[in-house]
Structure formats: structure tokens, C-alpha cells
Protein backbone atom coordinates (compact mmCIF):
# COMPACT_ATOMS: atom_id res chain seq x y z
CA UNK A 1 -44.68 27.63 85.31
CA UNK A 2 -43.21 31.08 86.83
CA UNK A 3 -44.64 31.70 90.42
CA UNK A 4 -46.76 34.35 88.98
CA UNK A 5 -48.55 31.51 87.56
CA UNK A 6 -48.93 29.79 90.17
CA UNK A 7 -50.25 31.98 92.25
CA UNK A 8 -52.95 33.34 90.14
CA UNK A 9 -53.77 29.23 89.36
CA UNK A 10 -56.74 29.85 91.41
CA UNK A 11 -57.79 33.22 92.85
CA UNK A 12 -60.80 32.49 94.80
CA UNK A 13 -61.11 29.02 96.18
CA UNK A 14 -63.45 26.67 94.36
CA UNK A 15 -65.37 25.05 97.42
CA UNK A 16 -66.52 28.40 99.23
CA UNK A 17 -64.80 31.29 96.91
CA UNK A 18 -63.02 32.80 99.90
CA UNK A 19 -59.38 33.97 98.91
CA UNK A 20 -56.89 31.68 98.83
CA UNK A 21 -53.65 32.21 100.81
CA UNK A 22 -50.19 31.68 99.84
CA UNK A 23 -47.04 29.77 101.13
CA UNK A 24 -43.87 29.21 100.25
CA UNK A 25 -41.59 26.75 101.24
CA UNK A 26 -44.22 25.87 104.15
CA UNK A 27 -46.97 26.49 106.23
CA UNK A 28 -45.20 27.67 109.14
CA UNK A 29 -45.82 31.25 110.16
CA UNK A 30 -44.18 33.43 107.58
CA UNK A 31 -44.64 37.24 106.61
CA UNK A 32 -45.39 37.93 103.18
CA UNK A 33 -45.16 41.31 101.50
CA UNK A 34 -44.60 42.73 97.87
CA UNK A 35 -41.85 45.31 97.26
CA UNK A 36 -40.25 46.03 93.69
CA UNK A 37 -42.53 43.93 92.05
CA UNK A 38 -40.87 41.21 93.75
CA UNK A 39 -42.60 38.91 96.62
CA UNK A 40 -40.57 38.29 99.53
CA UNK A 41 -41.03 35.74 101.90
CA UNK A 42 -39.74 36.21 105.43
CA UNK A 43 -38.85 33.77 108.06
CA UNK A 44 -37.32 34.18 111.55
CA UNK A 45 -34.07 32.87 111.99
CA UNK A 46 -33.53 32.67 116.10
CA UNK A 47 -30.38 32.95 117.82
CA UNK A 48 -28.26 29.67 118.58
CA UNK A 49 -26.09 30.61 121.16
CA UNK A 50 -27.11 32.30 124.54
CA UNK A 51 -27.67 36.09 124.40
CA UNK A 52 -28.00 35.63 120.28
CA UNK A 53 -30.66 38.05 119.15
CA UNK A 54 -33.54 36.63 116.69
CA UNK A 55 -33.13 37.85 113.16
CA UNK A 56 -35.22 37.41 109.96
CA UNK A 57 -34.13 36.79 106.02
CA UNK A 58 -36.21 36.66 102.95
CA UNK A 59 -36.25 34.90 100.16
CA UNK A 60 -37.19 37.64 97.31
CA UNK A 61 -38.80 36.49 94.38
CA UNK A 62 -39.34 38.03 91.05
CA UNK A 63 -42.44 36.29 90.67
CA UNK A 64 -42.09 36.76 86.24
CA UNK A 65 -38.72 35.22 86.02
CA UNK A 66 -37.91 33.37 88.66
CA UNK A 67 -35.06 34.48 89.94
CA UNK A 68 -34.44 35.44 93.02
CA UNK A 69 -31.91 36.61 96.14
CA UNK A 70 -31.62 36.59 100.06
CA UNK A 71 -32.39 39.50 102.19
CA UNK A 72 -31.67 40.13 106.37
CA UNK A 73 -33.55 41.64 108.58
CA UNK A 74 -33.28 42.65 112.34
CA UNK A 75 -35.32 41.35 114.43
CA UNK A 76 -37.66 44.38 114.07
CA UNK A 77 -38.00 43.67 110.28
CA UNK A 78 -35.63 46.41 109.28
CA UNK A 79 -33.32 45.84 106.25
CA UNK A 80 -29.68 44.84 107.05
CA UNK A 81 -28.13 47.49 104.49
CA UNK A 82 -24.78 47.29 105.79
CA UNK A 83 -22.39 44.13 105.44
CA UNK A 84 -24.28 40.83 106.99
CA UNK A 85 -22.02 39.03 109.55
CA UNK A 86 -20.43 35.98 108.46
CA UNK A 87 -22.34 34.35 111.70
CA UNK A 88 -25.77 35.02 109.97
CA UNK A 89 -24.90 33.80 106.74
CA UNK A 90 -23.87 30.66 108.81
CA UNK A 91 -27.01 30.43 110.37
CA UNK A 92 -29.35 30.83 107.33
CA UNK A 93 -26.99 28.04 105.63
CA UNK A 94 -27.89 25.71 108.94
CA UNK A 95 -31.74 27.13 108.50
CA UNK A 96 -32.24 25.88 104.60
CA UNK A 97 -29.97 22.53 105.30
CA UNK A 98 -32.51 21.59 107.67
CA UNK A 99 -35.74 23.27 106.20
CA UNK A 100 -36.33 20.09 103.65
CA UNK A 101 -38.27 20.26 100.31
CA UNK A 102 -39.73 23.24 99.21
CA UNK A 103 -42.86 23.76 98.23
CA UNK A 104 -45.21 26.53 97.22
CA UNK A 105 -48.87 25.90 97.82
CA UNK A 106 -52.66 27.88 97.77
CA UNK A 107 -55.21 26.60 100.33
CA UNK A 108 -58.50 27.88 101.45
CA UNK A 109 -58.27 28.79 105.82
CA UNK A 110 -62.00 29.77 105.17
CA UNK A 111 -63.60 26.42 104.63
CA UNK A 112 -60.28 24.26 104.44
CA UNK A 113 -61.60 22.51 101.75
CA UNK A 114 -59.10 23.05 99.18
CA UNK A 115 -55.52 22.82 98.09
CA UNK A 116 -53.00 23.14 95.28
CA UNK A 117 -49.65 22.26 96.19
CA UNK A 118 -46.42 22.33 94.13
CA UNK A 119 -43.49 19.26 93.34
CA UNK A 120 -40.27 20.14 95.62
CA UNK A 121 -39.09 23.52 94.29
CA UNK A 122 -35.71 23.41 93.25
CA UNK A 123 -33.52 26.88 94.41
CA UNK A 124 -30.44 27.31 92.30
CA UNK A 125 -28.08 29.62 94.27
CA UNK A 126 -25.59 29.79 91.72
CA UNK A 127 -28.09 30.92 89.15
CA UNK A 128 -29.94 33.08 91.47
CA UNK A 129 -33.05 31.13 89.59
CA UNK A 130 -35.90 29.23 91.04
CA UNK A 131 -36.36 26.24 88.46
CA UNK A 132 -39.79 25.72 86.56
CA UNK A 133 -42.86 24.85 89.03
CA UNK A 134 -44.60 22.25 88.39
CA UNK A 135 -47.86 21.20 90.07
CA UNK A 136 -48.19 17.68 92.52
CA UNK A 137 -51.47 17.50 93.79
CA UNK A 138 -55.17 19.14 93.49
CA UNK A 139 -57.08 18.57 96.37
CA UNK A 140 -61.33 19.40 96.48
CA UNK A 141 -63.35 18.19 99.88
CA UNK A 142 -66.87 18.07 98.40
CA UNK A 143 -70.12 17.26 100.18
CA UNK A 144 -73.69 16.46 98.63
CA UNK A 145 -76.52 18.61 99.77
CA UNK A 146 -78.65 16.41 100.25
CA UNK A 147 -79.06 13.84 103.52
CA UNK A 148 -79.91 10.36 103.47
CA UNK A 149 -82.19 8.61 106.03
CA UNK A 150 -79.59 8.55 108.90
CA UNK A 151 -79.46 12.57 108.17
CA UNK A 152 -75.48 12.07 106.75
CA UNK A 153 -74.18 13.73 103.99
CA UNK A 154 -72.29 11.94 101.47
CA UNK A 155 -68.43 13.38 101.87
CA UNK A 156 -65.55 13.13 98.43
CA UNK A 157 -62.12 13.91 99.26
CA UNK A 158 -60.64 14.18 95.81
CA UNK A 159 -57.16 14.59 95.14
CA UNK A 160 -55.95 15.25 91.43
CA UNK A 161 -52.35 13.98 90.48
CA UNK A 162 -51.76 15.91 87.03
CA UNK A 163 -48.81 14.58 86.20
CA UNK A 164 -49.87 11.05 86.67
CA UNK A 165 -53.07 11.88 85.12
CA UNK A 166 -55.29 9.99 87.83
CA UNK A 167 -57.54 10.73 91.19
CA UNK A 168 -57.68 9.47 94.06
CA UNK A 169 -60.98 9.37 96.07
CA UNK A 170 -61.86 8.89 99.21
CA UNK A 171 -65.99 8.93 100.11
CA UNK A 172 -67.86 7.86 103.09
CA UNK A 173 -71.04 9.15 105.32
CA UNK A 174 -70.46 12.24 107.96
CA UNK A 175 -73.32 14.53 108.98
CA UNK A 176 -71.19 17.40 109.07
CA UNK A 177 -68.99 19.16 106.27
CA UNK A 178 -65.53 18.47 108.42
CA UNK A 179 -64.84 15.23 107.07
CA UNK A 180 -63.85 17.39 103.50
CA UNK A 181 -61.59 19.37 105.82
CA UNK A 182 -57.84 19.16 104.39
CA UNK A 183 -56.50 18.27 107.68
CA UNK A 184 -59.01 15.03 108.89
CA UNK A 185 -57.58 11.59 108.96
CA UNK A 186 -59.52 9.44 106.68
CA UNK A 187 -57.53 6.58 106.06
CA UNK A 188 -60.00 3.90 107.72
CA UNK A 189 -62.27 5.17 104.39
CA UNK A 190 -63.09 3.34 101.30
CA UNK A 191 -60.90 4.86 98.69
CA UNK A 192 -60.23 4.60 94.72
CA UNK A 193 -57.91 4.93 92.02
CA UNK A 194 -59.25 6.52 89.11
CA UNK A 195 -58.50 8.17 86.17
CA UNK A 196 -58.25 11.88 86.04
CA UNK A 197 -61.33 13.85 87.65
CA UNK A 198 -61.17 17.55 86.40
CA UNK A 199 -62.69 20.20 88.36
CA UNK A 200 -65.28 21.50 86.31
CA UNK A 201 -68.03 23.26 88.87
CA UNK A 202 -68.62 22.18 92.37
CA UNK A 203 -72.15 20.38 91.55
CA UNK A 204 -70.64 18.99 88.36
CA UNK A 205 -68.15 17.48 90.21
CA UNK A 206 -69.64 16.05 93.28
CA UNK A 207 -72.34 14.84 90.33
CA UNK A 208 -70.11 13.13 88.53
CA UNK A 209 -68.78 11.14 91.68
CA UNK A 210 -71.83 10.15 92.75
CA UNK A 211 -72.81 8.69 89.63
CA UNK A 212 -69.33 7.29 89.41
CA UNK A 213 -70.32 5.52 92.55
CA UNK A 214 -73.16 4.26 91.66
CA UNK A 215 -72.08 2.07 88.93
CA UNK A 216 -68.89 1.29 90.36
């Protein structure tokens, strides 16, 4: 798929349908903005040698075709127009060396609950093209409404591998909604390898798993 596609993958997040944010590359603080038709994707680049100002680049993306080109910025976020030192360059060539694999990814900050994130992308700068996307994991926290005697919800982390075309599950007691968080270590909990789980609704799901449990 084109970025375009992948971005508009999911629109609203399927937990809490709060808008999903984008990232590219990473989740580290980056500024995103659309200009041309084209998304680019800023990131700081900071000065190596004493005195060195902090500069930005961005990566900018036609999101249609794929291909895309490498823009610098001052450290006010003004467009280099003129020739780009040769020290710059060199510094955005140490920058991606050491950035590792690339990935683009949607996930909900509202109720963290959610994530789509993408294989390594592959940047061809001789091309000027970013390769095909192709999805890596699908990640739902659900919880069940209702309580059992101790007053815990039942939690299911479930994380879709497409190209695999299996699930992995993790599901355990909490009484709060956090456990389905993205970010909470879980791997003390009972877990499963299963065949695919689609996403079809958020009570068809977390219905489906709990009858899955219950005969397993």
C-alpha cells in the first residue's frame, strides 16, 4: 500500500473513536504538516560540534506515489532555499545511519488502546521512492463491561499478525481499563497463539474471546 493508504487504514480509533495520530519513522517528537499535497515529516537535527546551531530536515512524502525527497530547515523552521552546506548533508547522513528501521504507525493517545504499525519501511534514495507498505501488527486492548465477584474486569490484549495470519492474546483480571493500555508490561500473563482474530466491532470482538476462552 501507498502511505495514503495507510493512513486512512483507520480514521477514528476502534476502542474509543478518538482520532488517531500519525508517525513516521518513530514516535519521537516530530512536526507534521501538509504542503503541496505532500506530507512532510520534520525532525531536529542538533549541532555536533560546540557553537553548532540546531537545524531541522524533512522527509516529504507524496503520500499517492510514494516518492519522496529531503528538505532543511533552520532552526526556526524556515526553508533552506539556498545551497545546503556539505556539513548538514553530513549530519543528516550520520542522523538516518543511526535512526534504525523505519516504521510508519496510527495509535490512539486518547485511550491508548490501539495500534497499527507498519514492517520496516524501506527508503530508496536513488529512486527517490518509498517501497510498498506493508502492515506488521494490529493491536486492540479490550475490556468486558461487566465485573466479576472480586469487582475485576476481564482485560484482552490482542495483537493481529496479518501476514502470518494468526493472534496473539494475552487476558487476565484488572479492575481498571489500564491493563489494555499499549504501553503495560504483561508478560507474567497467560497468553495464546491463535489463528487470525478480525476486528469486527468492539463487543463482537471481546465476545468472541470470551467464548473462545471458555472452551479453550
Amino acid at each position: 500500500m501507498n502511505l495514503q493508504e495507510f493512513i486512512n487504514y483507520r480514521e477514528l480509533c476502534p476502542i474509543c473513536d478518538s482520532q488517531i495520530k500519525f508517525s513516521f519513522h518513530s514516535r519521537k517528537k516530530q512536526r507534521k504538516i501538509l504542503e503541496d499535497n505532500r506530507y512532510v515529516i520534520m525532525f531536529e537535527l542538533r549541532g555536533l560540534k560546540k557553537n553548532q546551531k540546531n537545524s531541522n530536515f524533512g522527509y516529504s512524502i507524496n503520500p499517492v506515489t510514494n516518492d519522496f525527497f529531503i528538505d532543511f530547515y533552520s532552526s526556526d523552521k524556515n526553508r533552506l532555499t539556498d545551497k545546503v552546506n556539505i556539513s548538514l548533508i553530513e549530519r543528516f547522513k550520520e542522523y538516518y545511519s543511526n535512526a534504525g528501521s523505519f516504521r510508519a504507525s496510527l495509535e490512539c493517545n486518547s485511550c491508548f488502546r490501539y495500534s497499527l504499525i507498519s514492517d520496516p519501511i524501506e527508503m530508496d534514495f536513488e529512486s527517490k521512492q518509498i517501497l510498498p507498505i506493508e502492515i506488521w501488527t494490529e493491536y486492540f486492548g479490550l475490556v468486558t463491561s461487566d465485573k466479576d465477584f472480586n469487582n475485576n474486569h476481564s482485560i484482552y490484549r490482542l495483537t493481529n499478525y496479518y501476514k502470518n495470519n494468526n493472534s496473539n492474546l494475552v487476558y487476565f483480571k484488572c479492575d481498571d481499563a489500564y491493563g489494555a493500555e499499549l504501553y503495560q508490561n504483561t508478560y507474567d500473563k497467560p497468553h495464546m497463539e491463535i489463528p487470525l482474530i478480525k476486528f469486527v466491532s468492539y463487543k463482537e470482538t471481546t465476545n468472541r474471546l470470551s467464548k473462545l476462552l471458555t472452551f479453550s
